[in-house]
PDB file of N, CA and C in Angstrom:
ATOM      1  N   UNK A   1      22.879   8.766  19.248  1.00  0.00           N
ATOM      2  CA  UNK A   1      22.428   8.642  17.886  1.00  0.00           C
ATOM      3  C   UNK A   1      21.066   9.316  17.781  1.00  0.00           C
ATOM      4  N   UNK A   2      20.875  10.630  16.720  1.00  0.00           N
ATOM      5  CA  UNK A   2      19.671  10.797  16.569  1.00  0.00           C
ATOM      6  C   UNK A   2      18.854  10.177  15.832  1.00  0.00           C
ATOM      7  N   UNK A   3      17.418  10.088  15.927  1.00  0.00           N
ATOM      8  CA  UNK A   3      16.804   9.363  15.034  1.00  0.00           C
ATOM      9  C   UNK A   3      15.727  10.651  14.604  1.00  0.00           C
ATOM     10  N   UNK A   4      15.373  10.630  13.143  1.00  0.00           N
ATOM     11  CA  UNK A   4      13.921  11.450  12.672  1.00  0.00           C
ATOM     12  C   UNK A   4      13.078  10.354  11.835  1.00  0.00           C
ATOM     13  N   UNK A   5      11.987  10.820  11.868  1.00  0.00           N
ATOM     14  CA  UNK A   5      10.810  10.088  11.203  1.00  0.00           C
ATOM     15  C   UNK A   5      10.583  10.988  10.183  1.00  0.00           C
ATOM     16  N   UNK A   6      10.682  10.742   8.665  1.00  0.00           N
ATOM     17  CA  UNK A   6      10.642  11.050   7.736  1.00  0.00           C
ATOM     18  C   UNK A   6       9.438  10.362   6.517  1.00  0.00           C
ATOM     19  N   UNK A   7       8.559  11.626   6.627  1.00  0.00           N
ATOM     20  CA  UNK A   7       7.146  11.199   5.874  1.00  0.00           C
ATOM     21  C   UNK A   7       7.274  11.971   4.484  1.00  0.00           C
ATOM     22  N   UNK A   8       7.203  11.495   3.342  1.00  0.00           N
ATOM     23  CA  UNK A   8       7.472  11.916   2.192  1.00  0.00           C
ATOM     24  C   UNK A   8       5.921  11.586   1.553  1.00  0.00           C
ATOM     25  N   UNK A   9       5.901  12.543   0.754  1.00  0.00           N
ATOM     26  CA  UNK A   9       4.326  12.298  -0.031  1.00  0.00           C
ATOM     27  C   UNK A   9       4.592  13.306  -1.600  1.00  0.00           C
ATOM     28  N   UNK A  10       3.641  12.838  -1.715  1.00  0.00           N
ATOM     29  CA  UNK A  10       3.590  13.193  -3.832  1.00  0.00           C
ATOM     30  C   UNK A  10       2.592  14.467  -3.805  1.00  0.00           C
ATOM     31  N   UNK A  11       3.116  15.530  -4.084  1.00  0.00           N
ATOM     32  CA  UNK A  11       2.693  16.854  -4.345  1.00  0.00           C
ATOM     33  C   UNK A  11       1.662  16.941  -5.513  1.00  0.00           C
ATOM     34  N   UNK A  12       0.756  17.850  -5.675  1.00  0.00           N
ATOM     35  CA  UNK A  12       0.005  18.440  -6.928  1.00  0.00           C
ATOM     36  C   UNK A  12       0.788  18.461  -7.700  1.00  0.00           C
ATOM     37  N   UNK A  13       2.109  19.045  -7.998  1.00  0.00           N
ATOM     38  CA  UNK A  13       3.021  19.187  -8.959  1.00  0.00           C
ATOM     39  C   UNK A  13       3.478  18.105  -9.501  1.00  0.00           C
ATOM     40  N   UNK A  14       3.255  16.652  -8.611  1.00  0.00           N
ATOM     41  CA  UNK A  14       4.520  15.215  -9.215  1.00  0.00           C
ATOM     42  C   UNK A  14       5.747  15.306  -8.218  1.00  0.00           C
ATOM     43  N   UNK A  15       5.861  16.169  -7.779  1.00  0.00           N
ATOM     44  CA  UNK A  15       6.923  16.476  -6.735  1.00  0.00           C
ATOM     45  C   UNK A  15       6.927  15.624  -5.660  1.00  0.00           C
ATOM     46  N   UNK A  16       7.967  15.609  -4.558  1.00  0.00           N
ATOM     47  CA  UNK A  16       8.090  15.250  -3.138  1.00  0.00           C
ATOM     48  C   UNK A  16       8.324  16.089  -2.209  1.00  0.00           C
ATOM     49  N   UNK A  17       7.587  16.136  -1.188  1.00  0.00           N
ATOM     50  CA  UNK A  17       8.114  16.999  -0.098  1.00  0.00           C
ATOM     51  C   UNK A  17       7.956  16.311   1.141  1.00  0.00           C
ATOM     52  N   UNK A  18       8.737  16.558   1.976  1.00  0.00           N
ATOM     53  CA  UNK A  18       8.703  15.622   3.360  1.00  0.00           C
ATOM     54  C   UNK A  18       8.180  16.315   4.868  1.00  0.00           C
ATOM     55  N   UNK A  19       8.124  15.628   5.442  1.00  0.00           N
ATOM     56  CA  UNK A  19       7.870  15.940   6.821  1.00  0.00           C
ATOM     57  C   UNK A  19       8.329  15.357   7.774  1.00  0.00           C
ATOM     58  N   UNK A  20       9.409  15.982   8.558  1.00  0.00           N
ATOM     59  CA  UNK A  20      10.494  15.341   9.769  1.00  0.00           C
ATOM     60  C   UNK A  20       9.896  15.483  10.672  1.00  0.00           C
ATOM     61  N   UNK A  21       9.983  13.911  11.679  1.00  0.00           N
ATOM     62  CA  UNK A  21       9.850  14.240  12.972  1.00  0.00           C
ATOM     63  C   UNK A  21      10.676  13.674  13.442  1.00  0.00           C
ATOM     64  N   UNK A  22      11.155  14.518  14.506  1.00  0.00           N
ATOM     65  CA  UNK A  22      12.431  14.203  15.495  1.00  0.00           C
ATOM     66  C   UNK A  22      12.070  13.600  16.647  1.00  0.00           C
ATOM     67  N   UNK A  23      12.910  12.213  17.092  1.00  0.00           N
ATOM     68  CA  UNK A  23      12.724  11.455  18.155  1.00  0.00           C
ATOM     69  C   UNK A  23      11.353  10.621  18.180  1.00  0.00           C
ATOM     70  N   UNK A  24      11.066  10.343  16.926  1.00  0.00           N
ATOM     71  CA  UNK A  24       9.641   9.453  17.049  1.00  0.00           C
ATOM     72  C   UNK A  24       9.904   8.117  17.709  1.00  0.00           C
ATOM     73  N   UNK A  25       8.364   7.980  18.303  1.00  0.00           N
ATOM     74  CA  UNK A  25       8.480   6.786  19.570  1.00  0.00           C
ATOM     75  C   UNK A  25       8.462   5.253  18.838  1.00  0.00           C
ATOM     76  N   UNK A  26       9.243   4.550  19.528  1.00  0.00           N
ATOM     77  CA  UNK A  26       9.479   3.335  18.420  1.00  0.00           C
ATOM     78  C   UNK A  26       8.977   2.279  19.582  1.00  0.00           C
ATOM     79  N   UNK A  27       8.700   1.441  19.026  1.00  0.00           N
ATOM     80  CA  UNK A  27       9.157   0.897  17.619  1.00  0.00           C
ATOM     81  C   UNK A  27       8.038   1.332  16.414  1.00  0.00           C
ATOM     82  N   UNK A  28       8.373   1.683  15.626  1.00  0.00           N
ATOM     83  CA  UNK A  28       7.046   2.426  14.530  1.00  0.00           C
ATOM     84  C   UNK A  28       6.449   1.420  13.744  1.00  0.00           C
ATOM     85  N   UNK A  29       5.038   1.624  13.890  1.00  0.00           N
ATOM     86  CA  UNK A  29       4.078   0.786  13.309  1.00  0.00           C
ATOM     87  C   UNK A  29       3.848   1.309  11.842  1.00  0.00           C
ATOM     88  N   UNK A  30       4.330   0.472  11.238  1.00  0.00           N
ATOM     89  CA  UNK A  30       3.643   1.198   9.318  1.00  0.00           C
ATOM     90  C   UNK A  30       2.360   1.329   9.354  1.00  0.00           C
ATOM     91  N   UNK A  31       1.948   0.459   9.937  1.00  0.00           N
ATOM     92  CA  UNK A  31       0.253   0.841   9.087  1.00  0.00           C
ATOM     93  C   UNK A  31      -0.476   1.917  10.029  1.00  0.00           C
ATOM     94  N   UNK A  32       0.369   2.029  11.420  1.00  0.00           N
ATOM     95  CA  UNK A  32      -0.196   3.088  11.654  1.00  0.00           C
ATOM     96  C   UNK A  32       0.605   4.747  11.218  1.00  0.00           C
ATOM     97  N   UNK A  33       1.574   4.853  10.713  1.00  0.00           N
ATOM     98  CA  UNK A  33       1.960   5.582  10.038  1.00  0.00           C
ATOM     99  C   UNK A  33       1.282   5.922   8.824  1.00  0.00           C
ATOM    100  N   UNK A  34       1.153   4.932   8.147  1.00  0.00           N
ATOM    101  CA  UNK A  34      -0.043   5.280   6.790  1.00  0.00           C
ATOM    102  C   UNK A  34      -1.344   5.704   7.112  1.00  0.00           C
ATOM    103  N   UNK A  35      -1.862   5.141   8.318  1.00  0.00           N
ATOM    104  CA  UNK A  35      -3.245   6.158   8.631  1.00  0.00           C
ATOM    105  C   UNK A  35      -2.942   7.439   8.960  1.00  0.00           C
ATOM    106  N   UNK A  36      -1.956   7.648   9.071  1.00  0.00           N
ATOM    107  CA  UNK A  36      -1.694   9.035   9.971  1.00  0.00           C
ATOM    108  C   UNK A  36      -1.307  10.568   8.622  1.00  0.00           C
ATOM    109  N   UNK A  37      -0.496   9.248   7.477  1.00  0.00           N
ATOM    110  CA  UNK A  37       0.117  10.166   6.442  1.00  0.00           C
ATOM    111  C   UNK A  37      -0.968  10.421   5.617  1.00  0.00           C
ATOM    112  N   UNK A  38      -2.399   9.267   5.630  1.00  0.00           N
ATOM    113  CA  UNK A  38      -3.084   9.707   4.956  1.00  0.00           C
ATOM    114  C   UNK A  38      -4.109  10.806   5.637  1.00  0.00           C
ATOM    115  N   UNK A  39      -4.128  10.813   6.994  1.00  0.00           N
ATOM    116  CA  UNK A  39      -5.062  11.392   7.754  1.00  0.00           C
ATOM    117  C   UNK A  39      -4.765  13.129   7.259  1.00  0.00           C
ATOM    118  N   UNK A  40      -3.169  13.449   7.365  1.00  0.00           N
ATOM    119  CA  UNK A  40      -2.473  14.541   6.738  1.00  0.00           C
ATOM    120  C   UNK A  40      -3.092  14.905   5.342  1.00  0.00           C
ATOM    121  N   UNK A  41      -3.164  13.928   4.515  1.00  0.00           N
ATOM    122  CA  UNK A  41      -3.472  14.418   2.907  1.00  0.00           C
ATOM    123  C   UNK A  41      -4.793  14.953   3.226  1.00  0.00           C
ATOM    124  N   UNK A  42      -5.439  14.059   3.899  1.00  0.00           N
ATOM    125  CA  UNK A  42      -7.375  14.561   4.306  1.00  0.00           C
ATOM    126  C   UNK A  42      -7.510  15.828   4.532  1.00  0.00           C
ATOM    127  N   UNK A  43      -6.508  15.990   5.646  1.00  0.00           N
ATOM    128  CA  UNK A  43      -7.248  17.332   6.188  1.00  0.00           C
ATOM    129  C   UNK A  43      -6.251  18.426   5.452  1.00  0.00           C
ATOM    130  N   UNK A  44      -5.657  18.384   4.377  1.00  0.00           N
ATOM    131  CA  UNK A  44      -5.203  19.688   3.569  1.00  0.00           C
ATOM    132  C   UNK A  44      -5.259  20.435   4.461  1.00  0.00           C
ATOM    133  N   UNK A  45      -3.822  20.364   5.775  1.00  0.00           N
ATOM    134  CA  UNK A  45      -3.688  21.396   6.727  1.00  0.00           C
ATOM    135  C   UNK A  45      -2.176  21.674   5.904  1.00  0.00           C
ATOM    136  N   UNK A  46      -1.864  20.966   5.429  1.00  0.00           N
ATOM    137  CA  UNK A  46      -0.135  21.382   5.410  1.00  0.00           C
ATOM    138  C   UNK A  46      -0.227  22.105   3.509  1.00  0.00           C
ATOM    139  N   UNK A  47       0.554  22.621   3.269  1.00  0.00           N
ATOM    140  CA  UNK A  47       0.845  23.436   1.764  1.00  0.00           C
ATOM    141  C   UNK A  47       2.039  23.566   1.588  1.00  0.00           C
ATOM    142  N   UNK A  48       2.867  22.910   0.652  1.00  0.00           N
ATOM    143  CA  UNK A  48       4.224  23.126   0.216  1.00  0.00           C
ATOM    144  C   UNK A  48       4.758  24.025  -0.489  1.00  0.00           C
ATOM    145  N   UNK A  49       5.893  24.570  -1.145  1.00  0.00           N
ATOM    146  CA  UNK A  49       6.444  25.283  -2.416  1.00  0.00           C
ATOM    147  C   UNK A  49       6.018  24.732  -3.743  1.00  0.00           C
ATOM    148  N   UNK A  50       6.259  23.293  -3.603  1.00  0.00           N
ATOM    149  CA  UNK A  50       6.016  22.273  -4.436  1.00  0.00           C
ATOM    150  C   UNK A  50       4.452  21.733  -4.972  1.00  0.00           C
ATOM    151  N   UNK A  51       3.302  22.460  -4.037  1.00  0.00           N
ATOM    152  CA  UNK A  51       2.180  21.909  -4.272  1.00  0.00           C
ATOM    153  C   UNK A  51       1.329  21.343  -2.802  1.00  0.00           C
ATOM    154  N   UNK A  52       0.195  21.024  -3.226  1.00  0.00           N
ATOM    155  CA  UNK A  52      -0.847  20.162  -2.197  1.00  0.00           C
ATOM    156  C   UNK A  52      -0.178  18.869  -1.788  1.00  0.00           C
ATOM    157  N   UNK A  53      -0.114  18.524  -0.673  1.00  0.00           N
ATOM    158  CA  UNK A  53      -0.183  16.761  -0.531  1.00  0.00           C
ATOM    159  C   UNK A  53      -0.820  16.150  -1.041  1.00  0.00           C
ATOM    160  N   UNK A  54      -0.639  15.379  -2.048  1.00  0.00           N
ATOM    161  CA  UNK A  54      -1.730  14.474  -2.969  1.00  0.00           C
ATOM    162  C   UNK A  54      -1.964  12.741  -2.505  1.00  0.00           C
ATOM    163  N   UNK A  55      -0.824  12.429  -1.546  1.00  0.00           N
ATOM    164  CA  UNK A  55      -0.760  10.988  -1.191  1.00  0.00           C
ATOM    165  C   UNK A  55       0.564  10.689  -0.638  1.00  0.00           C
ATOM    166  N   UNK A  56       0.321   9.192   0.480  1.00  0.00           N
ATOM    167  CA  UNK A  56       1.413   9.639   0.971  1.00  0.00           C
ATOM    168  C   UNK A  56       2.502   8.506  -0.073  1.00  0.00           C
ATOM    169  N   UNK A  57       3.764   8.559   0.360  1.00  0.00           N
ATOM    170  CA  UNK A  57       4.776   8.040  -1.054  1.00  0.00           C
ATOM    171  C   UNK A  57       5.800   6.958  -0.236  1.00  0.00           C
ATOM    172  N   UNK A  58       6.581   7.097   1.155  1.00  0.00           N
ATOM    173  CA  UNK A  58       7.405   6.955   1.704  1.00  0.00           C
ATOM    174  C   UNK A  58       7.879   7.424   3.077  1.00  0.00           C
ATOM    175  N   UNK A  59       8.078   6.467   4.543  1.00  0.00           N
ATOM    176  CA  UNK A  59       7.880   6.632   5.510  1.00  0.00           C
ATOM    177  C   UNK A  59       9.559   6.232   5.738  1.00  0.00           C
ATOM    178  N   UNK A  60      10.291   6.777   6.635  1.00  0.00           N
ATOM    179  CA  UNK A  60      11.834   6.108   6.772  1.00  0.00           C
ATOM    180  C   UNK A  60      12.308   6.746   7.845  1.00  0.00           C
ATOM    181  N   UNK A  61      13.240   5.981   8.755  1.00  0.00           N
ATOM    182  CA  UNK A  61      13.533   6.349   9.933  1.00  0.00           C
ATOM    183  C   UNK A  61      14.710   6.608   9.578  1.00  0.00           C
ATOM    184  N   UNK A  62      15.857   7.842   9.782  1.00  0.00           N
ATOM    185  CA  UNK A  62      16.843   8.020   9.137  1.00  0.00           C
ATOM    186  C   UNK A  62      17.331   8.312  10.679  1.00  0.00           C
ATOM    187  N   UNK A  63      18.593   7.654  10.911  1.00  0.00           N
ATOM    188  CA  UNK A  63      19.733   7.751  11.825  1.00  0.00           C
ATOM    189  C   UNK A  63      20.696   8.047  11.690  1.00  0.00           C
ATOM    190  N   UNK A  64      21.429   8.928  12.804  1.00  0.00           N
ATOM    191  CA  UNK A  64      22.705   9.898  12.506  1.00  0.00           C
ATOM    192  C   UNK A  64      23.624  10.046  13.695  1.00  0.00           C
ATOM    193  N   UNK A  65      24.664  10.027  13.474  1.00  0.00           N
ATOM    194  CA  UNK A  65      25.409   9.916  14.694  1.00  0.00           C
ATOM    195  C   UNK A  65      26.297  11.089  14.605  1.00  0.00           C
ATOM    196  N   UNK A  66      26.359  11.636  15.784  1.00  0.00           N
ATOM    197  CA  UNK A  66      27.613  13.088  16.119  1.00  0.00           C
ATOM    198  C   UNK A  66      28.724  12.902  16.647  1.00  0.00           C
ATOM    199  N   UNK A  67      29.872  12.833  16.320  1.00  0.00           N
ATOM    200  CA  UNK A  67      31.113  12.870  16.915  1.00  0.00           C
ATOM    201  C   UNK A  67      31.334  14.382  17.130  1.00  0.00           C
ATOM    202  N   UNK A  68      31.371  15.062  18.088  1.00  0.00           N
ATOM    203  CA  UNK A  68      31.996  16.885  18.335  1.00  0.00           C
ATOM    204  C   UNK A  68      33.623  16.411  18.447  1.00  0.00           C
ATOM    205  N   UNK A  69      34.180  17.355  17.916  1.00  0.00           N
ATOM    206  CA  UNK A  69      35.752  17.293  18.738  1.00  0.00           C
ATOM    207  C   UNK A  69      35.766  18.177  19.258  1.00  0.00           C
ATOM    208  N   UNK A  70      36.370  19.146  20.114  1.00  0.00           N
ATOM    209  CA  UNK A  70      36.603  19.789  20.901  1.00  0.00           C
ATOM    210  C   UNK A  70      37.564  20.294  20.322  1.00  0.00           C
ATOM    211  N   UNK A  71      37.905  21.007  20.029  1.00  0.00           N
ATOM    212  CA  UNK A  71      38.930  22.378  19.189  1.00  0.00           C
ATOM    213  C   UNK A  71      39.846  22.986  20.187  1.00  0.00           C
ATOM    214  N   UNK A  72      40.922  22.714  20.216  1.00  0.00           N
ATOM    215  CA  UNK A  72      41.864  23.686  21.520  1.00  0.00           C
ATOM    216  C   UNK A  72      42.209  24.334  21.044  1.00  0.00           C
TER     217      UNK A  72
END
């Protein structure tokens, strides 16, 4: 099962744009996630299509599972 860490925040525009991370170490602490999403808005390193990071909005661990079949 994969897992990503999914940081969503509110753009200059009103918009959302996210930021995946794959295989984040758990068990995940919110509040240290919120220092971290806000630490992101601070340092206006990241720039979207959508706009500036203005704040962060939504943190979610989204899980996914792969079945391959094998094709003969």
């Amino acid at each position: 099962m994969a897992k990503t860490l999914e940081l969503q925040f509110t753009t200059s525009t009103g918009e959302t744009t996210s930021i995946s991370i794959d295989s984040p170490k758990e068990p995940i602490d919110a509040a240290v996630v919120k220092l971290a999403m806000e630490q992101i808005v601070a340092s206006d390193a990241f720039y979207s299509a959508k706009g500036q990071l203005v704040s962060p909005k939504i943190a979610r661990i989204i899980e996914r599972n792969v079945t391959p079949y094998e094709l003969v």
